[in-house]
C-alpha atoms as a PDB file:
ATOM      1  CA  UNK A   1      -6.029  -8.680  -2.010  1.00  0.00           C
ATOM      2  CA  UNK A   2      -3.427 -10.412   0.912  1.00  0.00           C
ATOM      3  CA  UNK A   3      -2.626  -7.154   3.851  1.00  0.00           C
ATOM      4  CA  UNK A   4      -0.635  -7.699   6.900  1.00  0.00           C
ATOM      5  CA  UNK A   5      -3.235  -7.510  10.420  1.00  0.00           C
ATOM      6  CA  UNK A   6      -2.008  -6.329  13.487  1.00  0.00           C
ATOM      7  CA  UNK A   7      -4.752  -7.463  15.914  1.00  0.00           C
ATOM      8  CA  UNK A   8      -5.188  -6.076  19.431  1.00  0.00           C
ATOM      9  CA  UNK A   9      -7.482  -8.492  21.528  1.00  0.00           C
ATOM     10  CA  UNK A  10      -9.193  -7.206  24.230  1.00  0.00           C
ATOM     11  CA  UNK A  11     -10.049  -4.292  23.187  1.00  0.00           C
ATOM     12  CA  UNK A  12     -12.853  -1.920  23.926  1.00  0.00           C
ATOM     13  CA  UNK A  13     -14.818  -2.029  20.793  1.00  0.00           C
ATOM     14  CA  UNK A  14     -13.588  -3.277  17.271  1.00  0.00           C
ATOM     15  CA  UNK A  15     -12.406  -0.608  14.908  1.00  0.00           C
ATOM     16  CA  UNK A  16     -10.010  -0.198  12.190  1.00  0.00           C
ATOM     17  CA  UNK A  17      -7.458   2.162  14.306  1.00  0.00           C
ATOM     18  CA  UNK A  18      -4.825   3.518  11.542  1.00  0.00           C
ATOM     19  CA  UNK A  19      -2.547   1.766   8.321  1.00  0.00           C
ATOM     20  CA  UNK A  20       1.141   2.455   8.901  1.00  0.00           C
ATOM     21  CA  UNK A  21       4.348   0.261   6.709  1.00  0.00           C
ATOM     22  CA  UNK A  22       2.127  -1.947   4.919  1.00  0.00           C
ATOM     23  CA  UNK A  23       0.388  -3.027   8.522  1.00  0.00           C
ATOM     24  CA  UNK A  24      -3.431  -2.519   8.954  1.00  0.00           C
ATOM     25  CA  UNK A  25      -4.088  -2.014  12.484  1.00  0.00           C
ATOM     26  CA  UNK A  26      -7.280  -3.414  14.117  1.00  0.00           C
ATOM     27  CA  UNK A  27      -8.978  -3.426  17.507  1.00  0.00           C
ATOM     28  CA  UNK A  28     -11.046  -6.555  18.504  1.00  0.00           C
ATOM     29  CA  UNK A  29     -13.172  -7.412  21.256  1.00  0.00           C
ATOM     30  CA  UNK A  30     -12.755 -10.430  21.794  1.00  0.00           C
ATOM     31  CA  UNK A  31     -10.045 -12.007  23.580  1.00  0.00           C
ATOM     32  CA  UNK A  32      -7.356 -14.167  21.664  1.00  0.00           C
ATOM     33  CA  UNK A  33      -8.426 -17.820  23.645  1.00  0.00           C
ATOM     34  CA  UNK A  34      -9.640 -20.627  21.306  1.00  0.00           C
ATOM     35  CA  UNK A  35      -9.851 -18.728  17.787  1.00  0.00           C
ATOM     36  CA  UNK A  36     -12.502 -16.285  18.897  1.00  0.00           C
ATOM     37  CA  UNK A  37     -10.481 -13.172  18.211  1.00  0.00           C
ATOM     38  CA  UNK A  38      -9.759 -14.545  14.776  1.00  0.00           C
ATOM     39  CA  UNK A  39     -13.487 -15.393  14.337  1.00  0.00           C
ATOM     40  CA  UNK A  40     -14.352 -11.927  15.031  1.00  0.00           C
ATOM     41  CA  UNK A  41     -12.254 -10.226  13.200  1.00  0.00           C
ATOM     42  CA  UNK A  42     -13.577 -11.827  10.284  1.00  0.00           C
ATOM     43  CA  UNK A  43     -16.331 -11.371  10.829  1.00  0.00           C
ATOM     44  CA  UNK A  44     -15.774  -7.310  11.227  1.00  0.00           C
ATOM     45  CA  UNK A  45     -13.708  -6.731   8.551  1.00  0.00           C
ATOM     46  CA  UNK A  46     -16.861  -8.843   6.261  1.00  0.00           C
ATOM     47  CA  UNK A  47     -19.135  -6.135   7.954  1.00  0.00           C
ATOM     48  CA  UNK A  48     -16.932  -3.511   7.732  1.00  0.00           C
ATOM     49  CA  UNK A  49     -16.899  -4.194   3.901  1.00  0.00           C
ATOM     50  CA  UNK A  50     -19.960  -5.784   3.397  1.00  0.00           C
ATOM     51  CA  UNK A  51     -18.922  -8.980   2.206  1.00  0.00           C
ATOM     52  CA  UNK A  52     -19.783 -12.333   3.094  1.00  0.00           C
ATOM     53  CA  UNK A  53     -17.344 -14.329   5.979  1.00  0.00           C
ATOM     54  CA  UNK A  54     -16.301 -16.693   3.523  1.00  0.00           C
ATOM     55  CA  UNK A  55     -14.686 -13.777   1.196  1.00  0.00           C
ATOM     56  CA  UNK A  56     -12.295 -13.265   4.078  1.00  0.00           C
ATOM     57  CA  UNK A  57      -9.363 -15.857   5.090  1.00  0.00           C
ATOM     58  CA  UNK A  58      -6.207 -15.652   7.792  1.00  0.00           C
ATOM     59  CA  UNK A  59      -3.524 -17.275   5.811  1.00  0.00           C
ATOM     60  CA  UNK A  60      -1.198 -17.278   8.488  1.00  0.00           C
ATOM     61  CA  UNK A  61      -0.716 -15.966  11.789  1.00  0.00           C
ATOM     62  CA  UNK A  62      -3.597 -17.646  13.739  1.00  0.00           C
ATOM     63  CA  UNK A  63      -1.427 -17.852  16.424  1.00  0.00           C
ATOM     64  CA  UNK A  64      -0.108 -14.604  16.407  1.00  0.00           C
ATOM     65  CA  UNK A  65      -0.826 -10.567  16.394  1.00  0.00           C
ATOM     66  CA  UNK A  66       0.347 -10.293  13.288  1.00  0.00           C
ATOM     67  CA  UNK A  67      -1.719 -11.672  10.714  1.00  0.00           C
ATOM     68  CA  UNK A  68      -1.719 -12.414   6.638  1.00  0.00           C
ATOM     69  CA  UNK A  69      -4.912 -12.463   5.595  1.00  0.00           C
ATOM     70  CA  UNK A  70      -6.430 -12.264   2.335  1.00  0.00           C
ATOM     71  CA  UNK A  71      -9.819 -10.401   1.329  1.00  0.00           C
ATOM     72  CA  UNK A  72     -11.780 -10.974  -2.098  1.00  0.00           C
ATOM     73  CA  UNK A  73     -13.411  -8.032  -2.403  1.00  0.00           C
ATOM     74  CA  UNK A  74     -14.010  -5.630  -5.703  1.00  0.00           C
ATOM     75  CA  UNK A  75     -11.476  -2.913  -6.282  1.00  0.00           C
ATOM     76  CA  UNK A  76     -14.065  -0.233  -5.545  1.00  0.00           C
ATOM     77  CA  UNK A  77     -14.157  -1.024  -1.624  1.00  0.00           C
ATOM     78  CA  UNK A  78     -10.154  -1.092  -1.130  1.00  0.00           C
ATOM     79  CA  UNK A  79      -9.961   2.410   0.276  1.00  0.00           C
ATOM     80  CA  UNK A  80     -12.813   1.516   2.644  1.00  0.00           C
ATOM     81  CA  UNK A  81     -10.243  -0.379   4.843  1.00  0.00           C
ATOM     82  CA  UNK A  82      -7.674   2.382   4.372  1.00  0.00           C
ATOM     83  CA  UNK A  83      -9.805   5.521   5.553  1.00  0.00           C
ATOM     84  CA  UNK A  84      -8.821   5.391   8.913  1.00  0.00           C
END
């Protein structure tokens, strides 16, 4: 599965906050300075869905809010990252 990420750094706590046009919107901690926001958000959504890291990739956008990024994960968990 390949969603659109809208990542806010320096947030408060990480948290899925709400999927609007295609755009899954996500609170991290971490601040976006040498990958570590991108780090961390793997690693949350691979907690959030109880997966391991390596099932979860940025495609493109490291750079950038706005992420690609593609989850292998079994059809079953899919509305997990959509009941916010």
């Amino acid at each position: 599965m390949i969603i659109m990420i809208k990542v806010i750094p320096n947030s408060r706590k990480n948290e899925i906050v709400e999927f609007v046009n295609e755009v899954l919107k996500v609170r991290i901690k971490a601040l976006p300075d040498k990958g570590k926001a991108n780090e961390e958000l793997i690693a949350f959504l691979s907690e959030e869905l109880s997966i391991p890291k390596s099932k979860v990739q940025i495609l493109s956008g490291h750079a950038s809010r706005l992420k690609k990024v593609e989850i292998q994960i079994d059809s079953s968990l899919v509305s997990k990252l959509f009941s916010c």
